[in-house]
C-alpha atoms as a PDB file:
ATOM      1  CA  UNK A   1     137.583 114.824 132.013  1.00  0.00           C
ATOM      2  CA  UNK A   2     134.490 116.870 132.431  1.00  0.00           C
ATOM      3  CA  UNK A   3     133.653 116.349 128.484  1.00  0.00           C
ATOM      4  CA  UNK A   4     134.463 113.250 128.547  1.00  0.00           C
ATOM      5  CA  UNK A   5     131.874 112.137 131.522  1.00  0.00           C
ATOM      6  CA  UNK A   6     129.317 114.256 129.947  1.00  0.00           C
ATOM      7  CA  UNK A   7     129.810 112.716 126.639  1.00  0.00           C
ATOM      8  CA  UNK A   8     129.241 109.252 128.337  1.00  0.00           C
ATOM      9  CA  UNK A   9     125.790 107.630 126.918  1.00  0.00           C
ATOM     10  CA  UNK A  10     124.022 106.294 129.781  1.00  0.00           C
ATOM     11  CA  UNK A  11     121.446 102.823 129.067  1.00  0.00           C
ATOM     12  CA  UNK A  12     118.822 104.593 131.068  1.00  0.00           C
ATOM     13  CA  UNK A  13     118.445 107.449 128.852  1.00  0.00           C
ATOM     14  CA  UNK A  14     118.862 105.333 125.604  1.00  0.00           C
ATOM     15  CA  UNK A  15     115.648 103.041 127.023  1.00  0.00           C
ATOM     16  CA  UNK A  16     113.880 106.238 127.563  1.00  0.00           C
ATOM     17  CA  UNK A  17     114.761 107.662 123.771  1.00  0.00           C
ATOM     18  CA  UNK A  18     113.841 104.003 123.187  1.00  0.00           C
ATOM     19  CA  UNK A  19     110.497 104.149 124.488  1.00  0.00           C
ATOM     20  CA  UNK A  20     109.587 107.219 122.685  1.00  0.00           C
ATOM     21  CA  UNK A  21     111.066 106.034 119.598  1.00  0.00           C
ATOM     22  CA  UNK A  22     108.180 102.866 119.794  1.00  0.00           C
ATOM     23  CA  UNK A  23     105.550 105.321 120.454  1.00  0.00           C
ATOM     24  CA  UNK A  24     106.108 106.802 117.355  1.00  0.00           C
ATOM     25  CA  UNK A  25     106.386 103.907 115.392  1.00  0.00           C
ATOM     26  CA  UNK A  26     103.732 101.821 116.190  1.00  0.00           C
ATOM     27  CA  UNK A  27     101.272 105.403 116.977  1.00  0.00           C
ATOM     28  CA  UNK A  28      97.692 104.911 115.639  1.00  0.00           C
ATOM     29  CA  UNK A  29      95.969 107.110 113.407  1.00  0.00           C
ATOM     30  CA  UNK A  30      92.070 107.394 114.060  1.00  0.00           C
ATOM     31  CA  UNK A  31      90.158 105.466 112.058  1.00  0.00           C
ATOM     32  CA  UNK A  32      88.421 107.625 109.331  1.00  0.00           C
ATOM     33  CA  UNK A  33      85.363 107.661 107.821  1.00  0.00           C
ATOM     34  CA  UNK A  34      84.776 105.233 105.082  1.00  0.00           C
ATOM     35  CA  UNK A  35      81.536 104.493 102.658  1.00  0.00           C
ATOM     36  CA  UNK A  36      80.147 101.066 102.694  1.00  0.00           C
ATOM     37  CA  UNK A  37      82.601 100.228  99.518  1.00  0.00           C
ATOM     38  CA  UNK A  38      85.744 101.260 101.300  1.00  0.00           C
ATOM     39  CA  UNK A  39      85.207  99.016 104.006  1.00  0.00           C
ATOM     40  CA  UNK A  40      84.189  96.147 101.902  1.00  0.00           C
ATOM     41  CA  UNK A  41      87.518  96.434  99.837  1.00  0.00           C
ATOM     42  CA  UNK A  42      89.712  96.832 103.349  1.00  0.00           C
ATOM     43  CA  UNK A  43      88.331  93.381 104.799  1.00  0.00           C
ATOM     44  CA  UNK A  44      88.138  91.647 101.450  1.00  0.00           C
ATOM     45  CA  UNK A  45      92.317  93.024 101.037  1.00  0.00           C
ATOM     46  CA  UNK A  46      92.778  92.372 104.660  1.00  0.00           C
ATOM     47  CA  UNK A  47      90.635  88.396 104.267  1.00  0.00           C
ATOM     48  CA  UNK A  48      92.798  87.736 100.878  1.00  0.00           C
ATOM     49  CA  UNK A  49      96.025  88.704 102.390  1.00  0.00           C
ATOM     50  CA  UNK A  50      95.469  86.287 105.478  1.00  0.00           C
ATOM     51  CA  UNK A  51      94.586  83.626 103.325  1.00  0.00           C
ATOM     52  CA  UNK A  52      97.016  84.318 100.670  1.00  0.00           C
ATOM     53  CA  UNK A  53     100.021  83.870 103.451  1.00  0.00           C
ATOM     54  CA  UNK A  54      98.352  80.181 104.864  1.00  0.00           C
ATOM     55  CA  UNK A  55      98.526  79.338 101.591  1.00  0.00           C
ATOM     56  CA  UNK A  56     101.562  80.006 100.978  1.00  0.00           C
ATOM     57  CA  UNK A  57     102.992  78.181 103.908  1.00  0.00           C
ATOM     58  CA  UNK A  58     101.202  75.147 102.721  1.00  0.00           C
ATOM     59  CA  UNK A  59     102.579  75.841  99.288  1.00  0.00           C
ATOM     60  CA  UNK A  60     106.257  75.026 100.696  1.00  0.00           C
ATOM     61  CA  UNK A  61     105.269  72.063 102.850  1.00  0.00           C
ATOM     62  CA  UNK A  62     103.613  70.351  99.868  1.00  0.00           C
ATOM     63  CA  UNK A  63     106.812  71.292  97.899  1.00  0.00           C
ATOM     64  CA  UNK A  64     109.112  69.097 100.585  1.00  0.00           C
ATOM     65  CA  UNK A  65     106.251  66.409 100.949  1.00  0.00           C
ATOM     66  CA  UNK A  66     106.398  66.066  97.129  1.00  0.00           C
ATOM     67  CA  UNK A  67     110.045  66.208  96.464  1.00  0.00           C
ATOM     68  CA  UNK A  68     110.624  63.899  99.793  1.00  0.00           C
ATOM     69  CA  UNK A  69     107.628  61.049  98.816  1.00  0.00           C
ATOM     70  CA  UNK A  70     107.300  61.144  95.194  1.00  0.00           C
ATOM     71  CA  UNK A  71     103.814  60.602  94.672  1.00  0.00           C
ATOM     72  CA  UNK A  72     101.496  61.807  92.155  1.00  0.00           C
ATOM     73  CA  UNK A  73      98.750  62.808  94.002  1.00  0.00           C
ATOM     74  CA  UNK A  74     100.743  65.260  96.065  1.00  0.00           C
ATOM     75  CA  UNK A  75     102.226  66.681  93.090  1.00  0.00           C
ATOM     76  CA  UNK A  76      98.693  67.209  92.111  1.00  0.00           C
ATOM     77  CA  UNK A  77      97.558  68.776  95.102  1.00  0.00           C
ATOM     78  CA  UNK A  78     100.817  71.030  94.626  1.00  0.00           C
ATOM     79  CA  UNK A  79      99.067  72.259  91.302  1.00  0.00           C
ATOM     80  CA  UNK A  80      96.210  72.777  92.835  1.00  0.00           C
ATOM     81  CA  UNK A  81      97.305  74.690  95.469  1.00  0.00           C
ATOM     82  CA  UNK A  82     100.016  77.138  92.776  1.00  0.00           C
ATOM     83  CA  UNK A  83      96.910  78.161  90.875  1.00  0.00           C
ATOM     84  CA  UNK A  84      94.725  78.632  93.803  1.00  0.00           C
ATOM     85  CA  UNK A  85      97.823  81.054  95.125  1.00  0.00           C
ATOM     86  CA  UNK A  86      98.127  82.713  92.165  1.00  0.00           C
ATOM     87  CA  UNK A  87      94.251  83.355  91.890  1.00  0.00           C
ATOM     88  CA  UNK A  88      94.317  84.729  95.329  1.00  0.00           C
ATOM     89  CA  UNK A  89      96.994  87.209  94.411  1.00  0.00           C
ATOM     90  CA  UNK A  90      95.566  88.616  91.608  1.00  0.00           C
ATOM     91  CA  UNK A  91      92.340  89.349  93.344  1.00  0.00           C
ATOM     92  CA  UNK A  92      94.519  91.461  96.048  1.00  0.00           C
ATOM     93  CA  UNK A  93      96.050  93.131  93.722  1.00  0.00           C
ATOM     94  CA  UNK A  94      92.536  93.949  91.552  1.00  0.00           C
ATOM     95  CA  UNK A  95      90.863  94.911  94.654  1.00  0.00           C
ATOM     96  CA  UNK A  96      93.821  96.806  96.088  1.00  0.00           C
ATOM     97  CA  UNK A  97      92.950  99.164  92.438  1.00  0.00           C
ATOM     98  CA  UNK A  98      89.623  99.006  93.378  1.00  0.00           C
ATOM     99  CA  UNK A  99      89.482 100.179  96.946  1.00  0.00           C
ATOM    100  CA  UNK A 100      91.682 103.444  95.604  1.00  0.00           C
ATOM    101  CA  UNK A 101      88.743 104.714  93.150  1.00  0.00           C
ATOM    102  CA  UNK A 102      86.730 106.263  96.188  1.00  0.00           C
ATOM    103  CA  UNK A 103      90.295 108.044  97.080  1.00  0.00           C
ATOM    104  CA  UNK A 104      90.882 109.155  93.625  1.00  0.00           C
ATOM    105  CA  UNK A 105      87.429 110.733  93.330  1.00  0.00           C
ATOM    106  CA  UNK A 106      88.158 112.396  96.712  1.00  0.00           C
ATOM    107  CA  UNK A 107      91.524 113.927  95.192  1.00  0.00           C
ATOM    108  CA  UNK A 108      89.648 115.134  92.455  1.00  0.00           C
ATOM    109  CA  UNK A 109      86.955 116.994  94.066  1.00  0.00           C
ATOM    110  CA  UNK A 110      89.418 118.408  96.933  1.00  0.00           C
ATOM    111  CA  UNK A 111      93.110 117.831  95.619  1.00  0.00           C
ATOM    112  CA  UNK A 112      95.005 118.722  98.678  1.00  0.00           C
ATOM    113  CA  UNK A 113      92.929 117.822 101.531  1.00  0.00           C
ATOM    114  CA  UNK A 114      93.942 114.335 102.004  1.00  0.00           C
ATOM    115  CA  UNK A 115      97.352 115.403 101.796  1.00  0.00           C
ATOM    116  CA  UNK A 116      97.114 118.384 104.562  1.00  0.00           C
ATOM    117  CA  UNK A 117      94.303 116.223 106.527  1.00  0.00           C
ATOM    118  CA  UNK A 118      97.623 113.869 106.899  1.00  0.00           C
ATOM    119  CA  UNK A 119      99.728 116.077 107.977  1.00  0.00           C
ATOM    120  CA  UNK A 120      97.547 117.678 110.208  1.00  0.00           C
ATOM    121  CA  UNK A 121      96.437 114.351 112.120  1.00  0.00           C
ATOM    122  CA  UNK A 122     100.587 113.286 112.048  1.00  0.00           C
ATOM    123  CA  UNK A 123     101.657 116.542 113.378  1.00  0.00           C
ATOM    124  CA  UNK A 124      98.533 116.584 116.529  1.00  0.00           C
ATOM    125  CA  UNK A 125      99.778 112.877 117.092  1.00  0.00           C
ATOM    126  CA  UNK A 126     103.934 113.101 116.553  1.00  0.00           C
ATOM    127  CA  UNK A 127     103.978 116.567 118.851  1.00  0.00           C
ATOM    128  CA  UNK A 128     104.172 115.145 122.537  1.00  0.00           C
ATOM    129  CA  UNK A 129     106.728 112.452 121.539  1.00  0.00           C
ATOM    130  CA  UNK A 130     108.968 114.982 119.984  1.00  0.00           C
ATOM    131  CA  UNK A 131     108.762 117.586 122.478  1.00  0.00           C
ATOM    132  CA  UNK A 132     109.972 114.617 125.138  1.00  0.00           C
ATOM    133  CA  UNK A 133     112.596 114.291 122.909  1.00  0.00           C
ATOM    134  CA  UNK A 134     114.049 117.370 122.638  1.00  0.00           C
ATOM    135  CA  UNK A 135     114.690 116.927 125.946  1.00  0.00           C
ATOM    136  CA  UNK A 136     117.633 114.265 125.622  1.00  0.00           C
ATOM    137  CA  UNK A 137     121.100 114.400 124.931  1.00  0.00           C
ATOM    138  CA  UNK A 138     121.433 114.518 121.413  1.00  0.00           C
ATOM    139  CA  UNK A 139     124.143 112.109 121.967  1.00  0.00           C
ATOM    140  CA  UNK A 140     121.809 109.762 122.983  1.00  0.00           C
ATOM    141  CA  UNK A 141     119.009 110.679 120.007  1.00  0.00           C
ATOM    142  CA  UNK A 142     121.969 110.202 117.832  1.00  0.00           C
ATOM    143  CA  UNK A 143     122.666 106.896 118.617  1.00  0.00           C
ATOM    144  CA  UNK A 144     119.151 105.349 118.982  1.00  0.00           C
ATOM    145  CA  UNK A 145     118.605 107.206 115.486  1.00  0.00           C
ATOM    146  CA  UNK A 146     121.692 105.393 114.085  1.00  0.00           C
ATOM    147  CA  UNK A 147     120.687 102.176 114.835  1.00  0.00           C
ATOM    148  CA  UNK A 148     117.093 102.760 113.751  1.00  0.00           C
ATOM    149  CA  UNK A 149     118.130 103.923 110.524  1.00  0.00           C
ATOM    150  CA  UNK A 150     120.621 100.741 110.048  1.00  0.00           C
ATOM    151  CA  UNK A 151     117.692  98.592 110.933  1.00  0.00           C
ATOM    152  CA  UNK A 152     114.952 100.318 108.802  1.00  0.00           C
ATOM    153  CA  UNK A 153     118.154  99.762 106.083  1.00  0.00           C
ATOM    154  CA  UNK A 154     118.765  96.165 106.860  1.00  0.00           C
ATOM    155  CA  UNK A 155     114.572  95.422 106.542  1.00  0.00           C
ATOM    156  CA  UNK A 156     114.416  96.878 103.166  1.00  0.00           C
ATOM    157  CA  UNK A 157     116.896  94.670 101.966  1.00  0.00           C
ATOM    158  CA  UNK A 158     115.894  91.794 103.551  1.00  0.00           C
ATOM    159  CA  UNK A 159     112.243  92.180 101.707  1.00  0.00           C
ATOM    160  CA  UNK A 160     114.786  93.268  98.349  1.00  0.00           C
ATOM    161  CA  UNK A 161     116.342  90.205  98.630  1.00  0.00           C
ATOM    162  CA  UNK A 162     113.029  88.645  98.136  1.00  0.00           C
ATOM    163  CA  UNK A 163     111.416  89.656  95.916  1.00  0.00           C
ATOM    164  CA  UNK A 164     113.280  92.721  94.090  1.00  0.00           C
ATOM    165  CA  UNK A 165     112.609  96.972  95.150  1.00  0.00           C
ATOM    166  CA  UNK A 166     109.127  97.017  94.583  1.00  0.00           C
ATOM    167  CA  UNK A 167     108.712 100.869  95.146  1.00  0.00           C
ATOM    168  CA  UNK A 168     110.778 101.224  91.907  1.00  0.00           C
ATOM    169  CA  UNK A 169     109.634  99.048  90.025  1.00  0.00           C
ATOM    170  CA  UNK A 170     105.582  98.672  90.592  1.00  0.00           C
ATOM    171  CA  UNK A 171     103.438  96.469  91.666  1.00  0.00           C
ATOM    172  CA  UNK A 172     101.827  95.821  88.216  1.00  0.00           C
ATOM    173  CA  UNK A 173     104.812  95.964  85.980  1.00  0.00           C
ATOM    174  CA  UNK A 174     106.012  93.324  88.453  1.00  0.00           C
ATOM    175  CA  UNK A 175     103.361  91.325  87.813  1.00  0.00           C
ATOM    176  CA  UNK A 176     103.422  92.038  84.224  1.00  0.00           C
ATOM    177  CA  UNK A 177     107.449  90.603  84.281  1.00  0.00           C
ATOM    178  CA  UNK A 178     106.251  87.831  86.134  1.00  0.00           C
ATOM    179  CA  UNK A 179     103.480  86.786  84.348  1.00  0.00           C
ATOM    180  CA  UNK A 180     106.055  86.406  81.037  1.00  0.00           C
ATOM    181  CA  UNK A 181     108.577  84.036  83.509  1.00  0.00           C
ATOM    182  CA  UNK A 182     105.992  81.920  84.258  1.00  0.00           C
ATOM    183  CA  UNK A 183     104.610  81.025  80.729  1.00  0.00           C
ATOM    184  CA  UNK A 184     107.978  80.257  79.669  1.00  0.00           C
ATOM    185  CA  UNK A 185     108.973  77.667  82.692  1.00  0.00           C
ATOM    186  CA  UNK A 186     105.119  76.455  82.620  1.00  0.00           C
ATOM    187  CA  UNK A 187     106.072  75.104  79.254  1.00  0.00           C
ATOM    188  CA  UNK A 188     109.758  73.338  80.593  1.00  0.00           C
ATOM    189  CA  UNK A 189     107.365  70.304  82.188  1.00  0.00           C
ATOM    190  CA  UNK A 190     111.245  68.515  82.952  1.00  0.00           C
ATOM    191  CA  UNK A 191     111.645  70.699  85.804  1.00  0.00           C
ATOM    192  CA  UNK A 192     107.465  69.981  87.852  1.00  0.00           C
ATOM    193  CA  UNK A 193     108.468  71.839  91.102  1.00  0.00           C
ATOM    194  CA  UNK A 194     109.446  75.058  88.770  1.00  0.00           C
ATOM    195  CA  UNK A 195     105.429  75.275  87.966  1.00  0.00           C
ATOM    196  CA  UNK A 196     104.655  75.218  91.631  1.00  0.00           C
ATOM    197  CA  UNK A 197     107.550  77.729  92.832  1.00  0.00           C
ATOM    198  CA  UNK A 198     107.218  80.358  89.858  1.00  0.00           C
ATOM    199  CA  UNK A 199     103.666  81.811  91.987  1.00  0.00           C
ATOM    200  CA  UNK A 200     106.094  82.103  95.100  1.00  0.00           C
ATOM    201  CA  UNK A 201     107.689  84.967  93.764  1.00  0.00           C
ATOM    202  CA  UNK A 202     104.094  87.211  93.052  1.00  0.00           C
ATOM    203  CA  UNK A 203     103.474  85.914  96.574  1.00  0.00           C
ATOM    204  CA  UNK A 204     106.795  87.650  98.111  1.00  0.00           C
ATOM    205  CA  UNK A 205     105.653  90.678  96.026  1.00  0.00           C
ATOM    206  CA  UNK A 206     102.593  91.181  97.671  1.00  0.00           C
ATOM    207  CA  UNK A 207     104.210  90.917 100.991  1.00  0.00           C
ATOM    208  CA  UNK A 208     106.668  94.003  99.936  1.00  0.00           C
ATOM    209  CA  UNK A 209     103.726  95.377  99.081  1.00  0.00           C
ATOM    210  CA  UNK A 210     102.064  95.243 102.521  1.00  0.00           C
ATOM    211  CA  UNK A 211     105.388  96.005 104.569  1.00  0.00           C
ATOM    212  CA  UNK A 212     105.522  99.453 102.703  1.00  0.00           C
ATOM    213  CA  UNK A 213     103.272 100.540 104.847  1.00  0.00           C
ATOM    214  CA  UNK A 214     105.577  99.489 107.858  1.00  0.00           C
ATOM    215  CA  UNK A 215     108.445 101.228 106.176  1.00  0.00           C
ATOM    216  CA  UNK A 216     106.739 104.310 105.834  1.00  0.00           C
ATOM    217  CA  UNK A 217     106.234 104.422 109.684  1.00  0.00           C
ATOM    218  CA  UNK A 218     109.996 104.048 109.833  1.00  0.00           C
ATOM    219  CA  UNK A 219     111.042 106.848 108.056  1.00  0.00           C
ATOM    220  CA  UNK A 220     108.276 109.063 109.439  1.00  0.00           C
ATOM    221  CA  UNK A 221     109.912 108.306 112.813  1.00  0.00           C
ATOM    222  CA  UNK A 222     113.667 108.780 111.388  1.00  0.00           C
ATOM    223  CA  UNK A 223     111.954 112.689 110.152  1.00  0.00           C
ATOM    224  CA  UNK A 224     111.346 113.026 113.931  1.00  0.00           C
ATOM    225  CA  UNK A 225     114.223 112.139 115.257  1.00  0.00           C
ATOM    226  CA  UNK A 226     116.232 114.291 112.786  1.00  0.00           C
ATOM    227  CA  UNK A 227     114.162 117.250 113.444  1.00  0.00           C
ATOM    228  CA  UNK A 228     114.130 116.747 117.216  1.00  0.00           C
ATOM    229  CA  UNK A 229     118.208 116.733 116.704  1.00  0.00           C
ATOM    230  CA  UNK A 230     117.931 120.010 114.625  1.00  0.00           C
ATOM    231  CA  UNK A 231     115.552 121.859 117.120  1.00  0.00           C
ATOM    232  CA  UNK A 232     118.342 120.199 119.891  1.00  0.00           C
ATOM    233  CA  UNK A 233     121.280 121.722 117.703  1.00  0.00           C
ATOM    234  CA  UNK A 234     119.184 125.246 117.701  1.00  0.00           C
ATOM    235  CA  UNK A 235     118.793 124.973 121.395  1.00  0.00           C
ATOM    236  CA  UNK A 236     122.257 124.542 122.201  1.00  0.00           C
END
């Protein structure tokens, strides 16, 4: 009976694992220092990507305007708006190359000090929340990590669903694929809403792209919370 009641997961100390779980995720990194050129590429990425995802919004209402009213000049401004998208997203994708040239000549001067400047700046900033968890239950960090894990699981696959895996395939042989889709149906003129739909999918790619990041925060915090259950194990 004793086991059993301590055994017992209690919602107070799952909001509390909770609570440290969020700090981890959404943690900030301090901003480093950047030349001129990096910060030129990060707000022209950052601009495009904004605009890219307006764009894309209107892309779909003009697609039920068209197919609802049937008129020419809407199917025009459909076009219009397909090429503009697809213009947009292969500037990202060119400038997202170009902003990682000042990187690349950083890892080739000093190969390892981005990598252990990371680590260094994750460890300082990942320490406090996993010494306050190694003070739960590891009950409790068991289950908050389970359902973390499912849900970092279920958002991959949402964005797979999409678009395809992008991390195995690559951004550019992605585009590559795509670009050889689209001149074939660009040629099938029977089927006019295929020409305007065929730049959603480079669209959903670029999102993956940008919610890599996200995931990465994910399974940095799923590290943690396996450790802190290993240090918890070692404790016991």
């Amino acid at each position: 009976m004793d086991q059993s009641a301590r055994l017992l997961i209690r919602e107070e100390e799952v909001l509390d694992v909770l609570n440290i779980v969020r700090q981890l995720t959404t943690r900030k990194r301090e901003k480093k220092k950047q030349t001129p050129i990096e910060r030129w590429f990060e707000r022209a990425a950052s601009t495009l990507l904004t605009h890219s995802i307006a764009i894309l919004v209107a892309l779909f209402c003009l697609v039920a305007m068209s197919w609802i009213f049937q008129k020419d000049a809407l199917r025009d401004a459909l076009y219009v708006t397909s090429v503009l998208l697809g213009g947009l997203e292969l500037a990202i994708a060119f400038i997202g190359v170009g902003g990682a040239i000042p990187f690349f000549h950083r890892l080739r001067k000093a190969p390892f000090d981005p990598l252990l400047s990371s680590v260094s700046e994750a460890s300082h900033l990942d320490l406090p929340s996993v010494n306050e968890l190694v003070q739960h239950d590891r009950e409790v960090v068991s289950f908050v990590l389970a359902h973390y894990a499912h849900e970092r699981l279920a958002f991959e696959k949402r964005g797979g669903m999409l678009a395809g895996a992008l991390e195995k395939v690559g951004l550019f042989p992605a585009l590559a694929a795509f670009f050889g889709v689209a001149a074939t149906v660009w040629d099938h003129t029977e089927f006019p809403f295929a020409r305007a739909l065929v730049f959603v999918i480079p669209a959903f790619y670029c999102m993956n792209f940008w919610a890599l990041s996200l995931m990465q925060n994910m399974d940095r915090t799923i590290a943690m919370l396996e450790y802190s259950l290993q240090v918890i194990d070692n404790k016991a």
